[in-house]
N, C-alpha and C. Protein backbone atom coordinates (compact mmCIF):
# COMPACT_ATOMS: atom_id res chain seq x y z
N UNK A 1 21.72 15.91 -6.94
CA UNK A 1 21.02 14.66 -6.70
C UNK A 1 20.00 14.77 -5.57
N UNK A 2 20.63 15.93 -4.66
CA UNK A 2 19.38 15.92 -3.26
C UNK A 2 18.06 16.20 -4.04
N UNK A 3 17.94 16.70 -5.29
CA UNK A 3 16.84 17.18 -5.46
C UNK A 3 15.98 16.10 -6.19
N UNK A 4 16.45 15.21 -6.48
CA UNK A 4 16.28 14.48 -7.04
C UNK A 4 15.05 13.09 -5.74
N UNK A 5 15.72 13.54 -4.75
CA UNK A 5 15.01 13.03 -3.69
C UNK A 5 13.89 13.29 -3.39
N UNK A 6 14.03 15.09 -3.90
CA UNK A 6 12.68 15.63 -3.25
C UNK A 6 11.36 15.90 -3.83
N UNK A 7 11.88 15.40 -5.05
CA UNK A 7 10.83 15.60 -5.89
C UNK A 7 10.37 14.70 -5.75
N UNK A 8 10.86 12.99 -5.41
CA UNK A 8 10.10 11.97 -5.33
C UNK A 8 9.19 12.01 -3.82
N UNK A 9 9.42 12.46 -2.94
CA UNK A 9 8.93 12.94 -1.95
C UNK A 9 7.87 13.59 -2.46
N UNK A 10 8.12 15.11 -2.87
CA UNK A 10 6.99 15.69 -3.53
C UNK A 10 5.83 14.76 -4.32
N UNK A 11 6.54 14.05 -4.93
CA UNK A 11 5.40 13.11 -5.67
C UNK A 11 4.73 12.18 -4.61
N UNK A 12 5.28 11.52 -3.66
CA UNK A 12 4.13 10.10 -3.17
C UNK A 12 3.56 10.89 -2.04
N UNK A 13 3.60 12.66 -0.96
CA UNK A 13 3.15 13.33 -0.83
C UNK A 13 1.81 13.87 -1.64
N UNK A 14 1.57 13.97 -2.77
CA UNK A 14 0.78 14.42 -3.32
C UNK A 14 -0.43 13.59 -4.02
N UNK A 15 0.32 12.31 -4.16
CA UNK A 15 -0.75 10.94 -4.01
C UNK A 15 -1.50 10.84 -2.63
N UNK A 16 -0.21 10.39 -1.49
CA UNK A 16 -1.18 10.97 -0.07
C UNK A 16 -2.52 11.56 -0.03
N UNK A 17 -1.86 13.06 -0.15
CA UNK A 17 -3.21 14.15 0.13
C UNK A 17 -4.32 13.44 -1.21
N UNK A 18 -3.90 13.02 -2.32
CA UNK A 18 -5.12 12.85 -2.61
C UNK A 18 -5.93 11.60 -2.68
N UNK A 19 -5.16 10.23 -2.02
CA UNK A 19 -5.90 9.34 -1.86
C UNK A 19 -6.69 9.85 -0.32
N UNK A 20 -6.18 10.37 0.89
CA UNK A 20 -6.73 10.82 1.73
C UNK A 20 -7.73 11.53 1.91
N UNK A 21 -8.14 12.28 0.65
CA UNK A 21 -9.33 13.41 0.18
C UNK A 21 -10.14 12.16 -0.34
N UNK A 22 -9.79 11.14 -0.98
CA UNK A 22 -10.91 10.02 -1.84
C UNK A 22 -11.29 8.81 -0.89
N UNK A 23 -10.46 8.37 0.11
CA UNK A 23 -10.68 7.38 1.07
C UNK A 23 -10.80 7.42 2.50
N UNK A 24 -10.65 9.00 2.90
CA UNK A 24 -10.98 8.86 4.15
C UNK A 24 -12.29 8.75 4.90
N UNK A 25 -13.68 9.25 3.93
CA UNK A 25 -14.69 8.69 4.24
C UNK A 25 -14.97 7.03 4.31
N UNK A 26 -14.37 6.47 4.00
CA UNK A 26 -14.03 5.17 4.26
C UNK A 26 -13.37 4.38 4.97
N UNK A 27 -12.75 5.75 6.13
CA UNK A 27 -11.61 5.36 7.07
C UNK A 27 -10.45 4.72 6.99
N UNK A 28 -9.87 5.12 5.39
CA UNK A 28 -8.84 4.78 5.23
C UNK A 28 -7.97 6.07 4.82
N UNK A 29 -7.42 6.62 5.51
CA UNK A 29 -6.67 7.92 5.42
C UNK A 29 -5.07 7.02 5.82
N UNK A 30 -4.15 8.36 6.28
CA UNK A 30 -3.10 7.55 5.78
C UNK A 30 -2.69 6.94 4.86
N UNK A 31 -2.78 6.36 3.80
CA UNK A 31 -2.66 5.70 2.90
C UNK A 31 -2.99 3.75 3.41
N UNK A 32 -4.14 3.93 4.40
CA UNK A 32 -3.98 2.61 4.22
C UNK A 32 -5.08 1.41 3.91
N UNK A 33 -5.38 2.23 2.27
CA UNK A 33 -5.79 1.81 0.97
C UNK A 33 -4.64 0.57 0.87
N UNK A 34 -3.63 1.11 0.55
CA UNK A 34 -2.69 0.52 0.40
C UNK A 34 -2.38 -0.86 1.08
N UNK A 35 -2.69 -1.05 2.50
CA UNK A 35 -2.30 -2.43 2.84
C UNK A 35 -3.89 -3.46 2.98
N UNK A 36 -4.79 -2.81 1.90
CA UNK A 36 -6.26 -3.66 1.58
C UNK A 36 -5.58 -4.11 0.32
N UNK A 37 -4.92 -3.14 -0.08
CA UNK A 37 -4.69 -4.06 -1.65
C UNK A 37 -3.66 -5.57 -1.71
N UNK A 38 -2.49 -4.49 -0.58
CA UNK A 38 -1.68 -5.71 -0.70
C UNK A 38 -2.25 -7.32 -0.03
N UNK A 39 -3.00 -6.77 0.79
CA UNK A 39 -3.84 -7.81 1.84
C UNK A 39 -4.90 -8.65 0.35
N UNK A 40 -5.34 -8.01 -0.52
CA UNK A 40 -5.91 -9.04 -1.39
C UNK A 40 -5.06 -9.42 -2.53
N UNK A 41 -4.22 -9.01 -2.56
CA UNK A 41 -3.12 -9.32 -3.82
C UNK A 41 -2.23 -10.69 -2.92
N UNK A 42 -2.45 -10.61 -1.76
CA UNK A 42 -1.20 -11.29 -0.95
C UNK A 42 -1.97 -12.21 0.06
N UNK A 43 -3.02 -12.71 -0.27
CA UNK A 43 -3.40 -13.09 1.19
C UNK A 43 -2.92 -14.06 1.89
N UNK A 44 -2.81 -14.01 3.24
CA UNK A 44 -2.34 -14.78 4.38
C UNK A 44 -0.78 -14.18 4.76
N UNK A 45 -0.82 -13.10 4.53
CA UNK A 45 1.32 -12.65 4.50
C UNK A 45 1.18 -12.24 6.31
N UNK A 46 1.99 -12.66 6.64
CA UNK A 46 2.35 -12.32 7.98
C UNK A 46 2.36 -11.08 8.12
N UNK A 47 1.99 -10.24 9.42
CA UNK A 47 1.88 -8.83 9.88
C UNK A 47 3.70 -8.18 9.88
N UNK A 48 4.41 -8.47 9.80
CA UNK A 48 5.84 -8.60 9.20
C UNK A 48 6.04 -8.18 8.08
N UNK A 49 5.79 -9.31 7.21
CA UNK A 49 6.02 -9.43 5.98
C UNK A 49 4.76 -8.18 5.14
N UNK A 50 3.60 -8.30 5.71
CA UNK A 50 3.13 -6.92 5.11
C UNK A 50 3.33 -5.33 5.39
N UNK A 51 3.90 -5.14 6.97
CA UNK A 51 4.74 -3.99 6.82
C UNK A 51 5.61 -3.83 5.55
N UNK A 52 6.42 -5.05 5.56
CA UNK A 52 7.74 -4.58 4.68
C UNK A 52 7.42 -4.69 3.35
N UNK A 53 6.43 -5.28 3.25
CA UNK A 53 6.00 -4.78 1.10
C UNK A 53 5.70 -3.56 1.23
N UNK A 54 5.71 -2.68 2.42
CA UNK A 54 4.80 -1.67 2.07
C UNK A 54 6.05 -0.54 2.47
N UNK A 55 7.20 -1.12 2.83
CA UNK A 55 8.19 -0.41 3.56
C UNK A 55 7.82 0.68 4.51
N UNK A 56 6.97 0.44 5.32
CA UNK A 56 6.76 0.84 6.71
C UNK A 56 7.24 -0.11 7.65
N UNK A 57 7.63 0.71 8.90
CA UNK A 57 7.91 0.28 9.94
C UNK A 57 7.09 -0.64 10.58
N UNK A 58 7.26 -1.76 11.34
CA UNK A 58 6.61 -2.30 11.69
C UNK A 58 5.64 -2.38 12.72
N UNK A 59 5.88 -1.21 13.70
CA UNK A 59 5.32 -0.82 14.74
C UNK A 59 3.99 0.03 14.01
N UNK A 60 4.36 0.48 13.37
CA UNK A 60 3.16 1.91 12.60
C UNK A 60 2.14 0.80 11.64
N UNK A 61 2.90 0.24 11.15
CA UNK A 61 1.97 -1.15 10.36
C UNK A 61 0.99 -1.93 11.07
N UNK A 62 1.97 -2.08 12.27
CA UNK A 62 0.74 -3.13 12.98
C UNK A 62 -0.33 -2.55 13.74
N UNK A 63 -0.12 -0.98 14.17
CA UNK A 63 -1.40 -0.14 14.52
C UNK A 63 -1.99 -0.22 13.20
N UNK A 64 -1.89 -0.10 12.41
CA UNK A 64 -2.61 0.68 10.66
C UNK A 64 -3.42 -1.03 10.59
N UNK A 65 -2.71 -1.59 11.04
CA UNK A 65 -3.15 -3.12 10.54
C UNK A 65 -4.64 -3.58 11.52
N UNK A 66 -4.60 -3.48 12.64
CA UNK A 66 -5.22 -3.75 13.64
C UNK A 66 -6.31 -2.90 13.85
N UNK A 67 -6.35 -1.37 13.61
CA UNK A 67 -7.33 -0.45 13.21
C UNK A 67 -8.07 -0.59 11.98
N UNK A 68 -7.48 -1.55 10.92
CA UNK A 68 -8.22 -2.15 9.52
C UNK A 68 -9.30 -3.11 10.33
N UNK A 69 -8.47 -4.24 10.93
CA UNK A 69 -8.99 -5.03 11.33
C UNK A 69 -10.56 -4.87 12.20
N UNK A 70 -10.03 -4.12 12.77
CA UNK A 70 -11.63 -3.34 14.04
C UNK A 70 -12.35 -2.98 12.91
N UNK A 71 -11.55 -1.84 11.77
CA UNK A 71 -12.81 -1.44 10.86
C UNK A 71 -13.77 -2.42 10.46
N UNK A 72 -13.24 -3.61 9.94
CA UNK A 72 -14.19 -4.44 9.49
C UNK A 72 -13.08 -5.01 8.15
N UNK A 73 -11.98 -3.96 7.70
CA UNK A 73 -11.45 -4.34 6.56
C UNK A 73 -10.21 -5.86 6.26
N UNK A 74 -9.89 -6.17 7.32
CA UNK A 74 -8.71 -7.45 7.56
C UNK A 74 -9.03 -7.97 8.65
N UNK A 75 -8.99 -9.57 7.96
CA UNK A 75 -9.24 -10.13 9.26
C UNK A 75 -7.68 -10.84 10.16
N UNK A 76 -7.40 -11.22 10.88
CA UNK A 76 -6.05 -11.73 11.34
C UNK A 76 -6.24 -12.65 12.33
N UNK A 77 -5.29 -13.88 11.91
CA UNK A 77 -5.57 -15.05 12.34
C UNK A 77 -4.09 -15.55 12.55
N UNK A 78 -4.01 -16.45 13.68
CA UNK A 78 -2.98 -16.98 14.06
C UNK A 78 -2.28 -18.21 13.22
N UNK A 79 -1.45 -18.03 13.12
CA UNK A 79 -0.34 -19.29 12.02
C UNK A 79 -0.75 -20.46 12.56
N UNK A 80 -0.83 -21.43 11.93
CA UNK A 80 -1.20 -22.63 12.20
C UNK A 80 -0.23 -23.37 12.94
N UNK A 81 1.31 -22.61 12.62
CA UNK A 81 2.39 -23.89 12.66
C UNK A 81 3.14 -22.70 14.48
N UNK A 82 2.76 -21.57 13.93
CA UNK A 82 3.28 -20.77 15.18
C UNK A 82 2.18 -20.24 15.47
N UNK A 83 1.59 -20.13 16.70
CA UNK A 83 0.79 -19.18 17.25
C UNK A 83 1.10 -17.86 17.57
N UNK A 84 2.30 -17.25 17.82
CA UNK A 84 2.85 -16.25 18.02
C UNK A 84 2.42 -15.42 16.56
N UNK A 85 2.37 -15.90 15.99
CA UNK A 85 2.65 -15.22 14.07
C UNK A 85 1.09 -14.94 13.84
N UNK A 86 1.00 -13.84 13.27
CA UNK A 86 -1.06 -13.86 12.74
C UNK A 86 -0.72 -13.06 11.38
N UNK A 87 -1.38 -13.62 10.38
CA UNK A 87 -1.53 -13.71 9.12
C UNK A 87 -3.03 -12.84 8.61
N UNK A 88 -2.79 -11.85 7.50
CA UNK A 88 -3.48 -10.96 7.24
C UNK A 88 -4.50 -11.72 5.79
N UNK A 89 -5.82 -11.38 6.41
CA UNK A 89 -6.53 -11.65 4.85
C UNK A 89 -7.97 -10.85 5.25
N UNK A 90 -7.91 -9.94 3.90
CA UNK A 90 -9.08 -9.26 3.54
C UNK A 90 -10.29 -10.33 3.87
N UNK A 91 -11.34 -8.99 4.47
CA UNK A 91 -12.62 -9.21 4.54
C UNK A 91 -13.60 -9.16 3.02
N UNK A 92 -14.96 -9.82 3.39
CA UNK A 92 -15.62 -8.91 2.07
C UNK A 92 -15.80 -7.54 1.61
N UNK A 93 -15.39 -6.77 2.84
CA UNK A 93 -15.84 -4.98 2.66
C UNK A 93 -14.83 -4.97 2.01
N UNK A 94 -13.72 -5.48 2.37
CA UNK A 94 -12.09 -4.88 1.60
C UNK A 94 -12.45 -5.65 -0.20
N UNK A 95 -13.06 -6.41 -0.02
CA UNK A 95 -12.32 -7.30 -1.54
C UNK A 95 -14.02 -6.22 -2.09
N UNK A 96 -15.04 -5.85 -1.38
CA UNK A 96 -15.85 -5.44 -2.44
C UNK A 96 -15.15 -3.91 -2.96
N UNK A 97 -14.27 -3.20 -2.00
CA UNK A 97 -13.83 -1.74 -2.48
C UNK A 97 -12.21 -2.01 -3.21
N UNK A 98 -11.83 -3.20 -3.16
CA UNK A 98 -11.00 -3.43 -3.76
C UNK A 98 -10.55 -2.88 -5.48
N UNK A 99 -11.84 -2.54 -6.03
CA UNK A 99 -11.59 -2.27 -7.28
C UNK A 99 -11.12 -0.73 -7.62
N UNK A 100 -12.00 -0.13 -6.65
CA UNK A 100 -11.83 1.61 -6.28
C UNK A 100 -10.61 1.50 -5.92
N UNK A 101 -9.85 1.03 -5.04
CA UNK A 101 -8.81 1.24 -4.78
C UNK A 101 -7.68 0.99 -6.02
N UNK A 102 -7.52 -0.01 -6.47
CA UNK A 102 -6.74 -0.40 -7.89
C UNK A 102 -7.40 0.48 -8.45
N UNK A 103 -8.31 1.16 -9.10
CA UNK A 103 -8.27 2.08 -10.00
C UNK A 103 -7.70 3.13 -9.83
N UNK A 104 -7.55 3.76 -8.65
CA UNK A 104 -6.97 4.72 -7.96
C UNK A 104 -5.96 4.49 -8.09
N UNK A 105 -4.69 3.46 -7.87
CA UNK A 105 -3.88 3.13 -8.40
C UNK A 105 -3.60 3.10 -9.56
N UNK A 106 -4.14 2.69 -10.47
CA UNK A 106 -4.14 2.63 -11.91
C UNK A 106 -3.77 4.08 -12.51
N UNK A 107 -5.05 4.99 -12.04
CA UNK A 107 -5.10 6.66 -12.53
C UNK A 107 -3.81 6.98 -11.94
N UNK A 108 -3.39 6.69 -11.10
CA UNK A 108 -1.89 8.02 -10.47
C UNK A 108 -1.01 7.50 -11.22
N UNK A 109 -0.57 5.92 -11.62
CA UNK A 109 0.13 5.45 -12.36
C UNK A 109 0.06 6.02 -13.61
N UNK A 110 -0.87 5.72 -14.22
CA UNK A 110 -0.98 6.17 -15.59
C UNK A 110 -1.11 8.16 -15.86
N UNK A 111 -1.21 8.48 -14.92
CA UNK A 111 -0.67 10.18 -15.03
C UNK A 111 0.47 10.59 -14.56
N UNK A 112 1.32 10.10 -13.52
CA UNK A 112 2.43 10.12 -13.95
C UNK A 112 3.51 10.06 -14.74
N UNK A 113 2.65 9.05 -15.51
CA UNK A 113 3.80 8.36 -16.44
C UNK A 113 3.51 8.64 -17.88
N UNK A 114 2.93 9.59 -17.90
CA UNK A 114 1.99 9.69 -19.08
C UNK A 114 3.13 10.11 -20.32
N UNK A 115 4.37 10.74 -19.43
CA UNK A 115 5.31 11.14 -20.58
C UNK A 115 6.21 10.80 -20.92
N UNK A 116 6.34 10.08 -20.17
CA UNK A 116 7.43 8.66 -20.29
C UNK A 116 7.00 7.50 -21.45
N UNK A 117 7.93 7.08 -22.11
CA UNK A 117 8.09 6.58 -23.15
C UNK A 117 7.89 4.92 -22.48
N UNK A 118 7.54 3.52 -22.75
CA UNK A 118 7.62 2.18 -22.30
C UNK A 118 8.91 2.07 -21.69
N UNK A 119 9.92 2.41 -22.28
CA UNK A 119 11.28 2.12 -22.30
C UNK A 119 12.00 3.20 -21.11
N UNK A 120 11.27 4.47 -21.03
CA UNK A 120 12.08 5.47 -19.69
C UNK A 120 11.05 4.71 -18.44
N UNK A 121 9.42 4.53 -18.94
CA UNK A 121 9.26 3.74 -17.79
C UNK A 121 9.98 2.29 -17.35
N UNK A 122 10.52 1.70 -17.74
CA UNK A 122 11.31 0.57 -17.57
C UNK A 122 12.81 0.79 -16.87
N UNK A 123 13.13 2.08 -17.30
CA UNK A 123 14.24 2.33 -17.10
C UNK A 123 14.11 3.24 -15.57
N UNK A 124 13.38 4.04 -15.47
CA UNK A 124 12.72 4.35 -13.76
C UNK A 124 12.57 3.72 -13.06
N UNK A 125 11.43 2.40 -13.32
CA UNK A 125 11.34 1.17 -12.31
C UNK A 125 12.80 0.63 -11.71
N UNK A 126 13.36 0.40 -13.09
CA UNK A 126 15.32 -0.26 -12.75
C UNK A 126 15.56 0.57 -11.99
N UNK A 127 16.02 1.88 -12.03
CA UNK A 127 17.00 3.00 -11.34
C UNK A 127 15.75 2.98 -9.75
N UNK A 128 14.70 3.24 -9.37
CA UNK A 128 14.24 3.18 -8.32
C UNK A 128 14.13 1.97 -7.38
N UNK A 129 14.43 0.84 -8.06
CA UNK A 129 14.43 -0.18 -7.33
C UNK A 129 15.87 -0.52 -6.81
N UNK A 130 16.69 0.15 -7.60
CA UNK A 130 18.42 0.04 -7.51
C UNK A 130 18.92 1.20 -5.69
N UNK A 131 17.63 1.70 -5.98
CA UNK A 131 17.44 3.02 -4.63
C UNK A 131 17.15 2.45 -3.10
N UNK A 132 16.44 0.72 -3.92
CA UNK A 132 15.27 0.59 -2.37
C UNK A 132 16.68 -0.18 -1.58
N UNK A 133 16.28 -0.21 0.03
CA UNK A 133 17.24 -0.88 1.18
C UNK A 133 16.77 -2.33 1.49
């Protein structure tokens, strides 16, 4: 079963290196493509609550978050009802590269899975989500 670990490792490793080769001229290395999307799929989610869709830590999130922000890509604004709380929502730079990014998503999805049947993909999603904490 350990190996079973490592191959999934091996796999979101190898998305990494290659969203990092396609987005870091864009200053999004790290993978954090990733919290522009969720930031327009999700807007207004607390700096909290968007670490943890993304299951990063929250300390590493809120640098990744705040270095978006300087880029130009998220803007963050204080809760209306708490001031303590600031709430994430894409800029126009983020929602105009927004599509590059989902496609990029789209392609790793759809080559992964390319040999998987509807039904083993259904049945992966179940068993990996049965994995998450």
């Amino acid at each position: 079963m350990f190996n079973t670990i490592r191959l999934i490792g091996t796999i979101a490793r190898s998305i990494q290196v290659q969203s990092n080769k396609k987005f870091s001229p864009l200053g999004l290395g790290n993978n954090a493509f990733l919290y522009i999307i969720r930031a327009i799929e999700n807007p207004g989610m607390f700096l909290g609550e968007l670490a943890d869709a993304l299951s990063i830590d929250r300390s590493t999130a809120f640098r990744s978050i705040k270095k978006l922000a300087k880029s130009g890509y998220l803007d963050l604004k204080s809760d209306d009802h708490d001031g303590r709380l600031q709430r994430v929502f894409p800029t126009q730079l983020a929602k105009d590269i927004y599509p590059e990014l989902f496609e990029f998503e789209k392609t790793q999805s759809k080559y992964l899975l390319a040999k998987l049947s509807e039904d083993e993909q259904a049945e992966l999603l179940r068993l990996l989500k049965k994995t998450q904490h």
